[in-house]
N, C-alpha and C. Protein backbone atom coordinates (compact mmCIF):
# COMPACT_ATOMS: atom_id res chain seq x y z
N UNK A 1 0.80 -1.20 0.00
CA UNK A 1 0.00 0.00 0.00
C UNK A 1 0.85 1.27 0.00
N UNK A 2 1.79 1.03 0.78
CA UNK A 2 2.81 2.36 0.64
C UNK A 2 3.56 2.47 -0.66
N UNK A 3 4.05 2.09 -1.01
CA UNK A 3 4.08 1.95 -2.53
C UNK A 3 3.01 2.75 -3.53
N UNK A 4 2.15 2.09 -3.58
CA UNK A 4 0.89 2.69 -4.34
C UNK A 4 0.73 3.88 -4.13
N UNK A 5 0.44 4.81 -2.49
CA UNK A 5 0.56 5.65 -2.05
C UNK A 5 1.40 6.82 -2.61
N UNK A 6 2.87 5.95 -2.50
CA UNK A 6 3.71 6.93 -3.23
C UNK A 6 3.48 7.40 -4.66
N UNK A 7 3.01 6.08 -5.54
CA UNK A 7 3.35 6.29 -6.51
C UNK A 7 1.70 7.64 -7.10
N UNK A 8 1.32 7.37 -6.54
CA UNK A 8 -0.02 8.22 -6.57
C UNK A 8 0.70 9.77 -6.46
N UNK A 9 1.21 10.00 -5.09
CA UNK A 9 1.46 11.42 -4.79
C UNK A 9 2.36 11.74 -5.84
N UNK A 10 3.55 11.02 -6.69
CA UNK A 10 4.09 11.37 -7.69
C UNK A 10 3.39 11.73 -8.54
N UNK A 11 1.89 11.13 -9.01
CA UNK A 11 0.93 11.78 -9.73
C UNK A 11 0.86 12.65 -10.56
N UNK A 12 0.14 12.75 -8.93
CA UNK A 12 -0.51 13.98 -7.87
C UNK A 12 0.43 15.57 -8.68
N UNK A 13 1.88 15.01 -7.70
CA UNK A 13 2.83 16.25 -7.84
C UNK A 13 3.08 16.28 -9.59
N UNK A 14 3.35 15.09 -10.64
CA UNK A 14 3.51 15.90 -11.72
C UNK A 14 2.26 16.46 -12.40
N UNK A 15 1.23 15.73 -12.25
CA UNK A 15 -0.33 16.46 -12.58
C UNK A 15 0.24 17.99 -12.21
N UNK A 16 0.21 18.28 -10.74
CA UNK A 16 0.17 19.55 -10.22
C UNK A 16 1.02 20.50 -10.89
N UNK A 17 2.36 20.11 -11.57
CA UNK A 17 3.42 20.59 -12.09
C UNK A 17 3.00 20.80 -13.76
N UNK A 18 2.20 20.19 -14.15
CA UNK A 18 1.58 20.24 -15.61
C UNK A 18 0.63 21.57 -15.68
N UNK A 19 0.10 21.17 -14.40
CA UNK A 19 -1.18 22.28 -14.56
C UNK A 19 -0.66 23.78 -14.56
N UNK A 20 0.11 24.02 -13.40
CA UNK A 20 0.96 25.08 -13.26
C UNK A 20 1.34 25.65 -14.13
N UNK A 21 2.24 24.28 -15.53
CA UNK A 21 2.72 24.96 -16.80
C UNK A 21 1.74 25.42 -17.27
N UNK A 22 0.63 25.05 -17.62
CA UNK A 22 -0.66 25.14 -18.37
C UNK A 22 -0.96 26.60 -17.96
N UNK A 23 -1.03 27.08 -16.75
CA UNK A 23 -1.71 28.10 -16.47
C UNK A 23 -0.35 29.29 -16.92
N UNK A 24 0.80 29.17 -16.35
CA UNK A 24 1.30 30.36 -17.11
C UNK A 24 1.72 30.41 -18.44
N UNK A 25 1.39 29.46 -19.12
CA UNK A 25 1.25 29.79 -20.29
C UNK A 25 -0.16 30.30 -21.19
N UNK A 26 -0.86 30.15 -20.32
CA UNK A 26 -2.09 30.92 -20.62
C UNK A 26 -2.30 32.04 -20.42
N UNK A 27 -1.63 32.28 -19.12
CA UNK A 27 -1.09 33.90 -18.64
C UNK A 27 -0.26 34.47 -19.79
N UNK A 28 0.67 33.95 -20.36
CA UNK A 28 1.34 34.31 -21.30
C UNK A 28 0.72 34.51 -22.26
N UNK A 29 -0.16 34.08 -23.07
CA UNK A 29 -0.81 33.89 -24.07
C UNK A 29 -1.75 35.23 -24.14
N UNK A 30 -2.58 35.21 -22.85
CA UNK A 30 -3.29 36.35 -22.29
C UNK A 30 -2.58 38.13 -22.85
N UNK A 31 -1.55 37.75 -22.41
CA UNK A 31 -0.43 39.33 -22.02
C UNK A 31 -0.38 39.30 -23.41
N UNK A 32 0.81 37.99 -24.47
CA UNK A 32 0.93 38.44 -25.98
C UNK A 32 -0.63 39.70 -26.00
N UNK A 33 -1.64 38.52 -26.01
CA UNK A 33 -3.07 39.00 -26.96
C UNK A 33 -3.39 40.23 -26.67
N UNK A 34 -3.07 40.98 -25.68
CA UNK A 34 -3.34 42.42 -24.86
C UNK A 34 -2.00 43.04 -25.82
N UNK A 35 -1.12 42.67 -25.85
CA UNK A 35 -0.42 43.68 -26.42
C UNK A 35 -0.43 43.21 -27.93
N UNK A 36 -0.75 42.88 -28.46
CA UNK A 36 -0.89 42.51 -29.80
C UNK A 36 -2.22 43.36 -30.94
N UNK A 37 -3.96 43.14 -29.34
CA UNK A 37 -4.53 44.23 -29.57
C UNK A 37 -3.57 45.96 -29.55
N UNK A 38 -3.22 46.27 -28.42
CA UNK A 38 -2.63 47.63 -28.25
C UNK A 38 -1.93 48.07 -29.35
N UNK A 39 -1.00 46.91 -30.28
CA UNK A 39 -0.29 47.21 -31.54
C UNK A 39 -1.16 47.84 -32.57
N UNK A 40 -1.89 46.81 -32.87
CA UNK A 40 -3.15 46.89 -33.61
C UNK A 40 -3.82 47.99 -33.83
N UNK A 41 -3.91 48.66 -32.05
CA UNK A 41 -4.99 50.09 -31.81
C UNK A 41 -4.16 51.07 -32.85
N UNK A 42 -3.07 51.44 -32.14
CA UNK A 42 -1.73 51.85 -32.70
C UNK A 42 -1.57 52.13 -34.67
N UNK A 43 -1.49 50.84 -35.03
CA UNK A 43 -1.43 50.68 -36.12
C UNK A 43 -2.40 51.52 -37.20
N UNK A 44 -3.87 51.10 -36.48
CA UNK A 44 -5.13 51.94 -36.91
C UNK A 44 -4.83 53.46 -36.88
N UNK A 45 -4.42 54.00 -35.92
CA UNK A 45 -4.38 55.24 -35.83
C UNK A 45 -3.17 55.67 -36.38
N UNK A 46 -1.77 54.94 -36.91
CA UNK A 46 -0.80 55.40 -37.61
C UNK A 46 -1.40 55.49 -39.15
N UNK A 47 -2.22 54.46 -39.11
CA UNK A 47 -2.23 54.17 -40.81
C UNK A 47 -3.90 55.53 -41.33
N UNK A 48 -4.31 55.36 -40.22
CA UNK A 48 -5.10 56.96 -40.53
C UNK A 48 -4.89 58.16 -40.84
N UNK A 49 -3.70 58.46 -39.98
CA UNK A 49 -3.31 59.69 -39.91
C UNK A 49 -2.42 60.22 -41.24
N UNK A 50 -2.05 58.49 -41.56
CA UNK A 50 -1.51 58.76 -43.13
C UNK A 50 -2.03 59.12 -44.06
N UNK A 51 -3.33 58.33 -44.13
CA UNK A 51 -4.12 58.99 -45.56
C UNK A 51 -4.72 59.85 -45.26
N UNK A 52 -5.19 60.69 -44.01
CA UNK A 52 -5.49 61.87 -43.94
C UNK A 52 -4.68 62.94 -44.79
N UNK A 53 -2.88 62.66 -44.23
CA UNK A 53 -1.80 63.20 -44.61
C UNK A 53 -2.05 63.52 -45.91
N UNK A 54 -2.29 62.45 -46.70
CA UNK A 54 -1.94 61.85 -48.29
C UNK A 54 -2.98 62.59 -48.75
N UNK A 55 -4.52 62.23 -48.09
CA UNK A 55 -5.38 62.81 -48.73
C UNK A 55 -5.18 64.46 -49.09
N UNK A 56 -4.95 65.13 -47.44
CA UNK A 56 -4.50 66.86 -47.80
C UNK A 56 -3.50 67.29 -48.67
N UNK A 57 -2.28 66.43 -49.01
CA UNK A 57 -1.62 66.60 -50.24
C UNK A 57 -2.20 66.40 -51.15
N UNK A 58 -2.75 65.47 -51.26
CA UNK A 58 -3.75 65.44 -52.86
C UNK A 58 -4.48 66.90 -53.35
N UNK A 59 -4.96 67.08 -52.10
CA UNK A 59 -5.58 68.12 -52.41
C UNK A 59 -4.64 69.77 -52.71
N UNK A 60 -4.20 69.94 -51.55
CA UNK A 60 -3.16 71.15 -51.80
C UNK A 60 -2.55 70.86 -53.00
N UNK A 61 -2.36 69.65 -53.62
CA UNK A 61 -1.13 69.59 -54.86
C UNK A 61 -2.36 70.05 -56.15
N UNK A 62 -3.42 69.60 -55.78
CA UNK A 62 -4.55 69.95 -56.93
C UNK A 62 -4.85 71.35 -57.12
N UNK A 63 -5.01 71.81 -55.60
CA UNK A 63 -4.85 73.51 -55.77
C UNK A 63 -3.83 74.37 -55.87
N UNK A 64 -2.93 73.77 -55.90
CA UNK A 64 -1.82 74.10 -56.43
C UNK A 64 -1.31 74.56 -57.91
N UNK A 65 -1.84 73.46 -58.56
CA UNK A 65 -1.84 72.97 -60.25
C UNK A 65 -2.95 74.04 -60.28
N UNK A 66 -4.32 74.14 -59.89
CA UNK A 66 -5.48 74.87 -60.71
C UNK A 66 -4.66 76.75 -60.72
N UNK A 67 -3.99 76.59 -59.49
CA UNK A 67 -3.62 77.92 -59.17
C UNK A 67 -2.80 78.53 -60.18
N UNK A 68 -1.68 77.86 -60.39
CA UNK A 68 -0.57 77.63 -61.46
C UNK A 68 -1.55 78.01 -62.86
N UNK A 69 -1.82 76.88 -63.27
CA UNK A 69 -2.74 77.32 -64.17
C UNK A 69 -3.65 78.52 -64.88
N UNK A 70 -4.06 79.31 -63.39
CA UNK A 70 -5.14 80.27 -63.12
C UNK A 70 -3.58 81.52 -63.52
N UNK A 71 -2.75 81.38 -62.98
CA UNK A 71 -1.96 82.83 -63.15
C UNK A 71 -1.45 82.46 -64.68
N UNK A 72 -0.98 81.29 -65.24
CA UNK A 72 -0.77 81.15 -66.50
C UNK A 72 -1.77 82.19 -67.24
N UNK A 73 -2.79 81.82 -67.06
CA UNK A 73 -3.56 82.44 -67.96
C UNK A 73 -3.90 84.07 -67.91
N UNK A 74 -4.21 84.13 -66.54
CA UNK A 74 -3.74 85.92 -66.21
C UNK A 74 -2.52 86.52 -66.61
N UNK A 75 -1.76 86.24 -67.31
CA UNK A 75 -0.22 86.56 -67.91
C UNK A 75 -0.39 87.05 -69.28
């Protein structure tokens, strides 16, 4: 019976030692996914602010050209 006993609590203890891994790697997994969203947020708001950028050059470069144009012809 002592035997058995033991061999149980060895189990026991690597079960317990599995689970442990299990959980901080879920913790881990957790943290990546939080900062992976936060990149993400990030990303959205870099890649906005670009074509805002892009868009107002489009435009200034258009009024630019009509302007150009406009004194050409006043000449």
């Amino acid at each position: 019976m002592v035997s058995g006993n033991n061999s149980n609590n060895g189990l026991m203890l690597a079960l317990g030692r599995l689970e442990g891994k299990v959980d901080a790697l879920i913790s881990v997994q957790r943290s990546q996914d939080e900062s992976i969203g936060r990149l993400e947020k990030r990303l959205r708001t870099l890649e906005g602010s670009r074509s805002w950028l892009l868009g107002a050059a489009a435009v200034l470069g258009a009024m630019s050209s009509q302007l150009m144009s406009w004194i050409g012809v006043q000449k």
